[in-house]
Protein backbone atom coordinates (compact mmCIF):
# COMPACT_ATOMS: atom_id res chain seq x y z
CA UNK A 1 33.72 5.56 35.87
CA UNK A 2 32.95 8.89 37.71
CA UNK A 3 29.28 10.05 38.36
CA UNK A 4 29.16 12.62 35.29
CA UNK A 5 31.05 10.38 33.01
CA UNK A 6 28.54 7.58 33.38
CA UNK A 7 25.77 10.03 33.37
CA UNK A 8 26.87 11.46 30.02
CA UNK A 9 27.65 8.06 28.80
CA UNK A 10 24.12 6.90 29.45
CA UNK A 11 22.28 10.04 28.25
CA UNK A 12 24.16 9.78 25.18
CA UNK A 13 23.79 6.49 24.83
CA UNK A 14 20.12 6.77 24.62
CA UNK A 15 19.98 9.97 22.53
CA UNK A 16 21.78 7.71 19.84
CA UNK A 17 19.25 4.85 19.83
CA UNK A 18 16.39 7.31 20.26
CA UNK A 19 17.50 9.16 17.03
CA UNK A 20 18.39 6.28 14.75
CA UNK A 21 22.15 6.94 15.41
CA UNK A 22 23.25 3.53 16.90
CA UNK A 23 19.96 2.37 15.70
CA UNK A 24 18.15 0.77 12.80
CA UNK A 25 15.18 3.75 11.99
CA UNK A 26 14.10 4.39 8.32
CA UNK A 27 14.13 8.00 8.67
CA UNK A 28 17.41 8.95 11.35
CA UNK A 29 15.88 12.25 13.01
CA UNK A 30 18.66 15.00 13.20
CA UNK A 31 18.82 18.35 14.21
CA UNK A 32 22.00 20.56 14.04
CA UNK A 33 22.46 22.57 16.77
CA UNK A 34 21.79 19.52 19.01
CA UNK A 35 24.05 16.73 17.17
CA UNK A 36 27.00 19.58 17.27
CA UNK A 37 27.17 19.47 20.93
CA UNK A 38 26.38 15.59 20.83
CA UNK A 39 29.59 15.33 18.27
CA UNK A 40 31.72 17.30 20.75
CA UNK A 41 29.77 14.73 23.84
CA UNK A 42 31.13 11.53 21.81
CA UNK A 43 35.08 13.04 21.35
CA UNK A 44 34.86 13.44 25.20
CA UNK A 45 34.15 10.36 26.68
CA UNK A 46 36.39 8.55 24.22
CA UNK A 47 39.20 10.78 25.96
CA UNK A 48 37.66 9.94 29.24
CA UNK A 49 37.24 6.35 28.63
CA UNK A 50 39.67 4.79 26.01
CA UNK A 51 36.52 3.26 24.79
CA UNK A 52 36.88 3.33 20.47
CA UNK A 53 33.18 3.09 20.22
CA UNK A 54 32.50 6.63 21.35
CA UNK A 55 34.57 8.53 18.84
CA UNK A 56 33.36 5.83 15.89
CA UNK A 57 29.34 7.43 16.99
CA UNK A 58 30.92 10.61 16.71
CA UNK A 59 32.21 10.40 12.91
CA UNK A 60 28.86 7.94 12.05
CA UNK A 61 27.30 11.27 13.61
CA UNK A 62 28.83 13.56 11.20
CA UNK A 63 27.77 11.43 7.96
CA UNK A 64 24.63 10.96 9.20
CA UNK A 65 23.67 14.82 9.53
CA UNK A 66 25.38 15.87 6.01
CA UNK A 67 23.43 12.90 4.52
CA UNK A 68 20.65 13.97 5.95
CA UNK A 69 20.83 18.01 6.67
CA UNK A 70 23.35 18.34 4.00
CA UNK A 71 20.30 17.45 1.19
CA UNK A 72 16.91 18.66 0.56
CA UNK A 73 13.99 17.44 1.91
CA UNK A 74 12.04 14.27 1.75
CA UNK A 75 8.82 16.63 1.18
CA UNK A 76 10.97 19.25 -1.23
CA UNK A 77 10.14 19.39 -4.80
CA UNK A 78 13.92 19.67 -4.77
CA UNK A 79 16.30 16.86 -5.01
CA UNK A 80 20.29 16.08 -4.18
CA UNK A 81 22.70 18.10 -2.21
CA UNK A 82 21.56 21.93 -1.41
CA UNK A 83 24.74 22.76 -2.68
CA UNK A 84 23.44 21.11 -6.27
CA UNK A 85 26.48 19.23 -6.70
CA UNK A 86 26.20 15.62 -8.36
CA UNK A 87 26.14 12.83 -5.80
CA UNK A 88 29.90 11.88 -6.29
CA UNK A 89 31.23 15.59 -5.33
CA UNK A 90 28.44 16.17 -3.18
CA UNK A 91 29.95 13.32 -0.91
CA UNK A 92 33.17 14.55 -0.94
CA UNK A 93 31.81 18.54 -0.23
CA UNK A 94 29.05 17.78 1.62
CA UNK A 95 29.00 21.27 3.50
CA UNK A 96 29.66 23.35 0.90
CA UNK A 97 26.06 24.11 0.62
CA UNK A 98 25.30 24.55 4.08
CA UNK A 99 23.09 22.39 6.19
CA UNK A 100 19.62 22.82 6.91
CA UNK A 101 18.21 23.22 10.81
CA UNK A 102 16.71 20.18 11.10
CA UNK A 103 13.30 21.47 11.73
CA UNK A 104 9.54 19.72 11.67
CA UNK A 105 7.79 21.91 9.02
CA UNK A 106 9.31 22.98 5.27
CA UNK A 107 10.94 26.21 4.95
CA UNK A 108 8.15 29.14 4.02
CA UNK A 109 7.09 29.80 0.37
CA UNK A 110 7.71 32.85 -2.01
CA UNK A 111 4.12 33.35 -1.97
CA UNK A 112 3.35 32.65 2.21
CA UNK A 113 2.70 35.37 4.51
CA UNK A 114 5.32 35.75 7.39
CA UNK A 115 3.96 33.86 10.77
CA UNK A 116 6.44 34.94 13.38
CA UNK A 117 5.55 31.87 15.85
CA UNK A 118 5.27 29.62 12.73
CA UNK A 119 8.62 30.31 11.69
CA UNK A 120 10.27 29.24 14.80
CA UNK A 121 8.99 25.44 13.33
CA UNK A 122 9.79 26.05 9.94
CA UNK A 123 13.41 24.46 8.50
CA UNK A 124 16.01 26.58 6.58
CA UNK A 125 19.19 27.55 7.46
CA UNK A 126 20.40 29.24 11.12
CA UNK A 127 23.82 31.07 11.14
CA UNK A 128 24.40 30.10 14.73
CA UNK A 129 24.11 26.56 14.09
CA UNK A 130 26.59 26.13 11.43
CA UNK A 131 28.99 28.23 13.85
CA UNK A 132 28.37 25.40 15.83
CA UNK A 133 28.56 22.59 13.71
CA UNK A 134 31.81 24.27 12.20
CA UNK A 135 33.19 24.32 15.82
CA UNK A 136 32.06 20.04 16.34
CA UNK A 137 34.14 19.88 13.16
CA UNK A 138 37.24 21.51 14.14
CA UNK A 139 37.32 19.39 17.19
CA UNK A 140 37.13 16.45 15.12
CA UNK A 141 39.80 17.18 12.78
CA UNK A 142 42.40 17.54 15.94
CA UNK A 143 40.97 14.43 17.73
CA UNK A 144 40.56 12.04 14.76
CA UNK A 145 44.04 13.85 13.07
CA UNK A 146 42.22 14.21 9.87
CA UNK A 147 42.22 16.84 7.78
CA UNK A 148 39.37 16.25 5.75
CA UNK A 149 36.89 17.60 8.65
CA UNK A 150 39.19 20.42 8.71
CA UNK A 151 38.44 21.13 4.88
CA UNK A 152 34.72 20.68 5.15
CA UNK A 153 34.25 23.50 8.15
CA UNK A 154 36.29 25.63 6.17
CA UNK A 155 34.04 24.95 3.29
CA UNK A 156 31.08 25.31 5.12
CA UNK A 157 32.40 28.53 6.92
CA UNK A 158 32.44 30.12 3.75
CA UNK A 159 29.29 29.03 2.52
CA UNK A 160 27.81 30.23 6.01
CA UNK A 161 29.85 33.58 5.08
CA UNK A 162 28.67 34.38 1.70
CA UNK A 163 25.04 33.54 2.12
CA UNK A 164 24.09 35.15 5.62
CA UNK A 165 26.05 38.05 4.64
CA UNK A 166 23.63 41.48 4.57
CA UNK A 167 26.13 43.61 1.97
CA UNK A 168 25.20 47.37 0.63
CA UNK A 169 27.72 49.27 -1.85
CA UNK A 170 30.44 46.09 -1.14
CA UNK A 171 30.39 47.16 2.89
CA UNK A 172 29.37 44.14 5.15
CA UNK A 173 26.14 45.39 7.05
CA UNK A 174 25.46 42.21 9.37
CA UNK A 175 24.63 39.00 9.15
CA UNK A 176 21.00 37.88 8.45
CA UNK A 177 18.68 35.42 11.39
CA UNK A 178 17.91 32.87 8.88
CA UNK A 179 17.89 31.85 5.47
CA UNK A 180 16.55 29.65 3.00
CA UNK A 181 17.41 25.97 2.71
CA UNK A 182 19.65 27.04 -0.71
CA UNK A 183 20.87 30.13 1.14
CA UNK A 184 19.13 32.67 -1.80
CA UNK A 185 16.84 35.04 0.11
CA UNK A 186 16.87 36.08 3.95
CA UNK A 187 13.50 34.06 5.53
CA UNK A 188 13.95 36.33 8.86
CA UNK A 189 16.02 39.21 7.84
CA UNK A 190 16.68 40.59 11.13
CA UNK A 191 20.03 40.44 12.53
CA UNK A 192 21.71 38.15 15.37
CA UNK A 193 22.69 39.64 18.37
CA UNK A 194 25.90 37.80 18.73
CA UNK A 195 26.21 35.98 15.34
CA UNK A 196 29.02 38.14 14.37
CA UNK A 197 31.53 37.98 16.92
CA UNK A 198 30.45 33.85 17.20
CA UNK A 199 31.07 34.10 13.48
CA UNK A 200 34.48 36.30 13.81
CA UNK A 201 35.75 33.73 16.94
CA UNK A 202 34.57 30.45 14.81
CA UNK A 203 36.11 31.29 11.87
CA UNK A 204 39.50 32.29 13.31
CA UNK A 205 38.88 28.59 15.34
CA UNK A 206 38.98 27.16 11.57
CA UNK A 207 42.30 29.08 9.88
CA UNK A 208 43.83 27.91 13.05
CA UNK A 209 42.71 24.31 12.29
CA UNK A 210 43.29 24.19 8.94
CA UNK A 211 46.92 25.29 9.53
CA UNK A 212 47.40 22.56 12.14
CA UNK A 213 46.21 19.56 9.70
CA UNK A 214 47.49 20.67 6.23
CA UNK A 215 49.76 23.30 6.89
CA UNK A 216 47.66 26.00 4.53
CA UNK A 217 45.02 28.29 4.93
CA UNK A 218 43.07 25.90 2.75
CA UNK A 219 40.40 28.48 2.94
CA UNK A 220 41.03 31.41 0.19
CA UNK A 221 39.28 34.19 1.72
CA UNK A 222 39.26 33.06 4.86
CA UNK A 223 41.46 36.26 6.01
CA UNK A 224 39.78 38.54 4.63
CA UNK A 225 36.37 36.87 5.89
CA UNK A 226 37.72 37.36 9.45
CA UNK A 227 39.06 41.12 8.94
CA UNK A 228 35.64 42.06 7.79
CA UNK A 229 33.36 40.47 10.74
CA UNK A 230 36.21 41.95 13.01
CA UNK A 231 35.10 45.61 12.24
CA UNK A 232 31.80 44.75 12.82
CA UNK A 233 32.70 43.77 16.17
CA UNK A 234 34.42 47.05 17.19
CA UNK A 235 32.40 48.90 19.84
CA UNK A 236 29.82 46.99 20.24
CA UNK A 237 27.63 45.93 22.84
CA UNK A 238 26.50 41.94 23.43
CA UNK A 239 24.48 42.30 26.52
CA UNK A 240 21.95 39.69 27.40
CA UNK A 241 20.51 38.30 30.18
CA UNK A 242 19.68 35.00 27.87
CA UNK A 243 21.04 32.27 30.05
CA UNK A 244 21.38 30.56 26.28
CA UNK A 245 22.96 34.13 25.10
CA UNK A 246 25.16 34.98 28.22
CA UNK A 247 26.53 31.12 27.57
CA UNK A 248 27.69 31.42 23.99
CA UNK A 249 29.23 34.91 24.47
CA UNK A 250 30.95 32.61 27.75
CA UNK A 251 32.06 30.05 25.08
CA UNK A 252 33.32 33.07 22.68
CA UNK A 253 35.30 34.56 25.65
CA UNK A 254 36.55 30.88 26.51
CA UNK A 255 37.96 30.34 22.53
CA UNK A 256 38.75 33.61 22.40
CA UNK A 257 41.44 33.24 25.04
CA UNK A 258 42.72 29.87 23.62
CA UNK A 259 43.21 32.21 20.28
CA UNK A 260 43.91 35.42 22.13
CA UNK A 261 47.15 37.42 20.63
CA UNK A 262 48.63 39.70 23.24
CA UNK A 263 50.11 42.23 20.45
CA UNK A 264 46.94 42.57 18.74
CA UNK A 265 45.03 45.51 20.09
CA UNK A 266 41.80 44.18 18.78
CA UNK A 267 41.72 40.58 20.70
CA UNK A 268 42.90 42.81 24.15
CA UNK A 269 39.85 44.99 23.34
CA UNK A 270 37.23 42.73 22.36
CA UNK A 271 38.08 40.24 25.46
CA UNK A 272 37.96 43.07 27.86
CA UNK A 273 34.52 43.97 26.42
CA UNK A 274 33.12 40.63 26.16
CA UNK A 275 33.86 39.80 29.63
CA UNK A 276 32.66 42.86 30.92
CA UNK A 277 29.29 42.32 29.08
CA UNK A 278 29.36 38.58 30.64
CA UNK A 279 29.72 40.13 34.14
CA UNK A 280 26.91 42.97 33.64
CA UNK A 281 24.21 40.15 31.79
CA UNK A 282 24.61 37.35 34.79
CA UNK A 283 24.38 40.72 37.36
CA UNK A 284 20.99 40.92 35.67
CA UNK A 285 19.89 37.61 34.89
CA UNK A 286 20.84 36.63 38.77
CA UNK A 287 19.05 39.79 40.23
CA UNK A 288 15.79 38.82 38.15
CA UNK A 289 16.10 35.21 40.00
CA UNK A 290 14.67 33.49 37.16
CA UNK A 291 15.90 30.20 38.49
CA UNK A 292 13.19 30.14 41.15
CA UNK A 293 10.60 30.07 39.07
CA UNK A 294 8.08 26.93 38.68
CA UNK A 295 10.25 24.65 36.10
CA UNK A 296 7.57 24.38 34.17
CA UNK A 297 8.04 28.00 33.35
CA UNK A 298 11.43 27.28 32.21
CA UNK A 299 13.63 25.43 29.67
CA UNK A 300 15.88 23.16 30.33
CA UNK A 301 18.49 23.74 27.30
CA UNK A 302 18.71 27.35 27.37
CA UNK A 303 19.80 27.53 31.10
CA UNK A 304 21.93 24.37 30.39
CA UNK A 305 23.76 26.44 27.98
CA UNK A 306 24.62 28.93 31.02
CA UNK A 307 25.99 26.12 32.77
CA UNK A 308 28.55 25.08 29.82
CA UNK A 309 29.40 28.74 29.55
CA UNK A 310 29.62 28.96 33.46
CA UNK A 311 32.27 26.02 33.11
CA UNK A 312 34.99 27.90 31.34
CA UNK A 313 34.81 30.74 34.01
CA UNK A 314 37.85 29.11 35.67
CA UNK A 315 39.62 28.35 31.95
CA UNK A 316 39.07 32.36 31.57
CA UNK A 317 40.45 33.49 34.71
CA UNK A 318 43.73 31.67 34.59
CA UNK A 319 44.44 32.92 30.51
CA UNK A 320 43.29 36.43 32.55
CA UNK A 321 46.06 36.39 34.65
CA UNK A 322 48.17 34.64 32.49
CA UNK A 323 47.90 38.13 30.00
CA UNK A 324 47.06 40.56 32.91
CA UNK A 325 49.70 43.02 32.01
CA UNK A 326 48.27 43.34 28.35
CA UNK A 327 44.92 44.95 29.02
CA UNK A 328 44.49 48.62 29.26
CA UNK A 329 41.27 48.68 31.65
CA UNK A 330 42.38 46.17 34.20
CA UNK A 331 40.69 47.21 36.74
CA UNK A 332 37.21 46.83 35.00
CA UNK A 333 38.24 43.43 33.84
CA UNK A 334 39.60 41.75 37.29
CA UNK A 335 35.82 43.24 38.61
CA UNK A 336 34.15 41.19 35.70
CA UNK A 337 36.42 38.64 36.24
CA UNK A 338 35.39 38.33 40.09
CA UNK A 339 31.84 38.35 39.62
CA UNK A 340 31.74 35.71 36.76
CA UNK A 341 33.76 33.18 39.27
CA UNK A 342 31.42 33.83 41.94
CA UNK A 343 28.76 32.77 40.26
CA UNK A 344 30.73 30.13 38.25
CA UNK A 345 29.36 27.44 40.77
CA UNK A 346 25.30 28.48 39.46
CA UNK A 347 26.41 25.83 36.60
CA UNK A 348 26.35 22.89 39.33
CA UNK A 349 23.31 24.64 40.65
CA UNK A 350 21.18 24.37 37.19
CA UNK A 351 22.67 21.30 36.54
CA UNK A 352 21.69 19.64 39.83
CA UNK A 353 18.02 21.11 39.38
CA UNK A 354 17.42 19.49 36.06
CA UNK A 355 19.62 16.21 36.60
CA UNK A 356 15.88 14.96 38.65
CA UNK A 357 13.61 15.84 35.58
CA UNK A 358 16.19 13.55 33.37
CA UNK A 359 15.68 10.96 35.52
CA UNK A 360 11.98 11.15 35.71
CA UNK A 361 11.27 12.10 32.58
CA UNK A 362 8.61 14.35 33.10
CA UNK A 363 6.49 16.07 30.30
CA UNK A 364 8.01 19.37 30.65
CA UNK A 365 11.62 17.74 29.98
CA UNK A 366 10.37 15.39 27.24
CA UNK A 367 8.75 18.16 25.03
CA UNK A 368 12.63 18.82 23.69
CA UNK A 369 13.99 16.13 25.37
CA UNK A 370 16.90 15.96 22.55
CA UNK A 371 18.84 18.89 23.05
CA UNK A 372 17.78 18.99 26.72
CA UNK A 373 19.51 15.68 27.51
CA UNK A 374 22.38 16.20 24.72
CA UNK A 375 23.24 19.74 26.35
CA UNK A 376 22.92 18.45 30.27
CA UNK A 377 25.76 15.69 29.02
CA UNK A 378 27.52 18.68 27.49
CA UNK A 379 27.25 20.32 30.87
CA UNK A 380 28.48 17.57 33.04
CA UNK A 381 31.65 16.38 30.44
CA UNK A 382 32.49 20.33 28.82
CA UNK A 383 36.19 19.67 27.64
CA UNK A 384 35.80 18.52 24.35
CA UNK A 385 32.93 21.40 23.62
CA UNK A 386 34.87 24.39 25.42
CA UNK A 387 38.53 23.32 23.81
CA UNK A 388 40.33 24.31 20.47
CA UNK A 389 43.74 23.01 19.82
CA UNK A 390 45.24 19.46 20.38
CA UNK A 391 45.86 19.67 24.39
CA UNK A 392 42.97 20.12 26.31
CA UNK A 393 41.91 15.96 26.82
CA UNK A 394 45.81 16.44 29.65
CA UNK A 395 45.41 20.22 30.12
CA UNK A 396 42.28 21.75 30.34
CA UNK A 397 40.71 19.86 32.85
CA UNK A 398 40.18 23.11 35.36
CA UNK A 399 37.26 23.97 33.17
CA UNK A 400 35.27 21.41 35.89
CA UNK A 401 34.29 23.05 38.91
């Protein structure tokens, strides 16, 4: 088995038995945004290795977070499903709800006072991880060829839709930070940077699934879902220089061109402008040389999520030049283009500075040692996690360095 493979393999091995996944624990600990990418993790190295096991954690993953995130709290006054079906539909629409974070502390109460840092540890429901856990679905559906995961991120798209939506006189305003474990009032009402083009580029991900497994749109207003977050995403600016944020919009850019219509005027535009905010967020994250900074100043997951989005630089380049003569600023593009695959190989660099903390387990790694190991395996085996479609376990593999 090659280095990363067996890396991955063992990371993810241990993640499972740490987490009551492949192991017998009373109370299975799961968090969302970090069982997403270990979903995606599993679907990979059964392509890699043949080996059944891997793609059966992967779908025990799945139940496991809707039985758990898919239902209220242990320490909620509330009981059942959040979407308040009975147990017998709840089962078979477990996302229709949503699905909480995941996080320590209960969501905050009508009557408590806003605590800004507090929040950050209080559960609820994040936008940005049910893009994600949407995405870990649509992979599933292709890889496992069945539909029903297909169903349930469309379901959960649209409960992810109608609840984060911010809407004044029937326009779409945004789409709120985070809301409450039954999605009925905003608990940080600011909006997400990116949430709405990862929420436009998702939810195009899942009609395009959808259509592959049953042949339908299976998702009613799924069109007109997509049409409305795609205004919102005309002439706008997505500049960070996150290493977390510059590697989702990476990711967006990467699905983007796997969806990317050449005769639409609005995929040629928002490419070109995602890419060249890519390109102008690593110029300044690289010129502020965070990287050489004491690790313990640092954390692990949010520069490993540069490195995953650094991996699809070369997927990017080639659908580039593949659909060069579509674009109407070229010349901007090729120069964002050029500077994202010269840095492309500062993925290998972050992931060969934290590979030694994994191994040593020091305190600074173990303090969210979880996603931290979960999105290092991501980092070393992308495919699975940077793919949509059916073809990418014989075709994509240029998205390794």
């Amino acid at each position: 088995m090659p280095v990363n493979d067996s890396v991955a393999a063992k990371l993810m091995s241990e993640f499972g038995t740490r987490t009551g996944l492949i192991s017998a624990i009373e109370h299975p600990r799961r968090y969302l945004w970090t069982d997403a990418f270990a979903v995606c993790n599993f679907l990979e190295l059964f392509a890699r290795t043949g080996e059944q096991k891997y793609q059966e954690y992967a779908i025990l993953l799945i139940d496991q977070v809707h039985r758990v995130l898919g239902r209220y709290r242990e320490d909620d006054v509330r009981r059942g499903w959040i979407s308040r079906l009975d147990e017998k539909n709840g089962q078979l629409h477990p996302t229709i709800g949503g699905l909480r974070i995941g996080k320590p502390l209960k969501e905050r109460e009508y009557t408590e006072p806003f605590d800004e840092q507090l929040e950050w540890e209080r559960d609820g429901q994040y936008f940005h991880y049910l893009t994600k856990w949407i995405h870990a679905l649509c992979r599933t559906a292709i890889i496992a060829n069945n539909p029903t995961y297909a169903r349930w991120a469309g379901e959960l798209a649209s409960a992810a839709f109608q609840g984060f939506s911010s809407v004044s006189g029937g326009r779409l305003l945004g789409i709120y930070w985070k809301m409450s474990t039954d999605l009925s009032r905003p608990l940080v009402s600011a909006m997400g940077l990116h949430d709405v083009v990862d929420g436009l580029i998702t939810f195009r991900e899942v009609e395009r699934t959808i259509a592959t497994k049953s042949g339908a749109s299976g998702v009613s207003n799924i069109a007109a879902t997509i049409e409305s977050l795609s205004h919102l995403c005309q002439r706008r600016d997505w500049t960070t220089d996150d290493p977390l944020g510059l590697g989702g919009l990476l990711f967006d850019a990467c699905r983007l061109c796997q969806l990317f219509d050449p005769n639409s005027h609005a995929d040629v535009e928002l490419l070109e402008t995602l890419l060249y905010c890519c390109g102008h967020g690593l110029s300044r994250f690289v010129r502020a040389q965070p990287l050489a900074e004491a690790s313990s100043n640092r954390l692990a997951f949010r520069e490993l999520g540069l490195a995953i989005g650094l991996k699809a630089v070369p997927a990017i380049a080639l659908k580039i030049t593949e659909h060069g003569n579509y674009f109407e600023k070229t010349e901007h593009l090729l120069r964002a283009i050029d500077l994202l695959q010269r840095h492309a190989l500062m993925g290998d660099e972050i992931i060969g500075a934290w590979l030694p903390h994994a191994e040593q387990q020091d305190k600074n790694w173990r303090s969210h040692q979880d996603i931290n190991e979960v999105m290092l395996s991501t980092a070393l085996i992308p495919n699975t996690f940077l793919s949509i479609g059916g073809d990418h376990l014989s075709e994509m593999q240029f998205f390794e360095n």
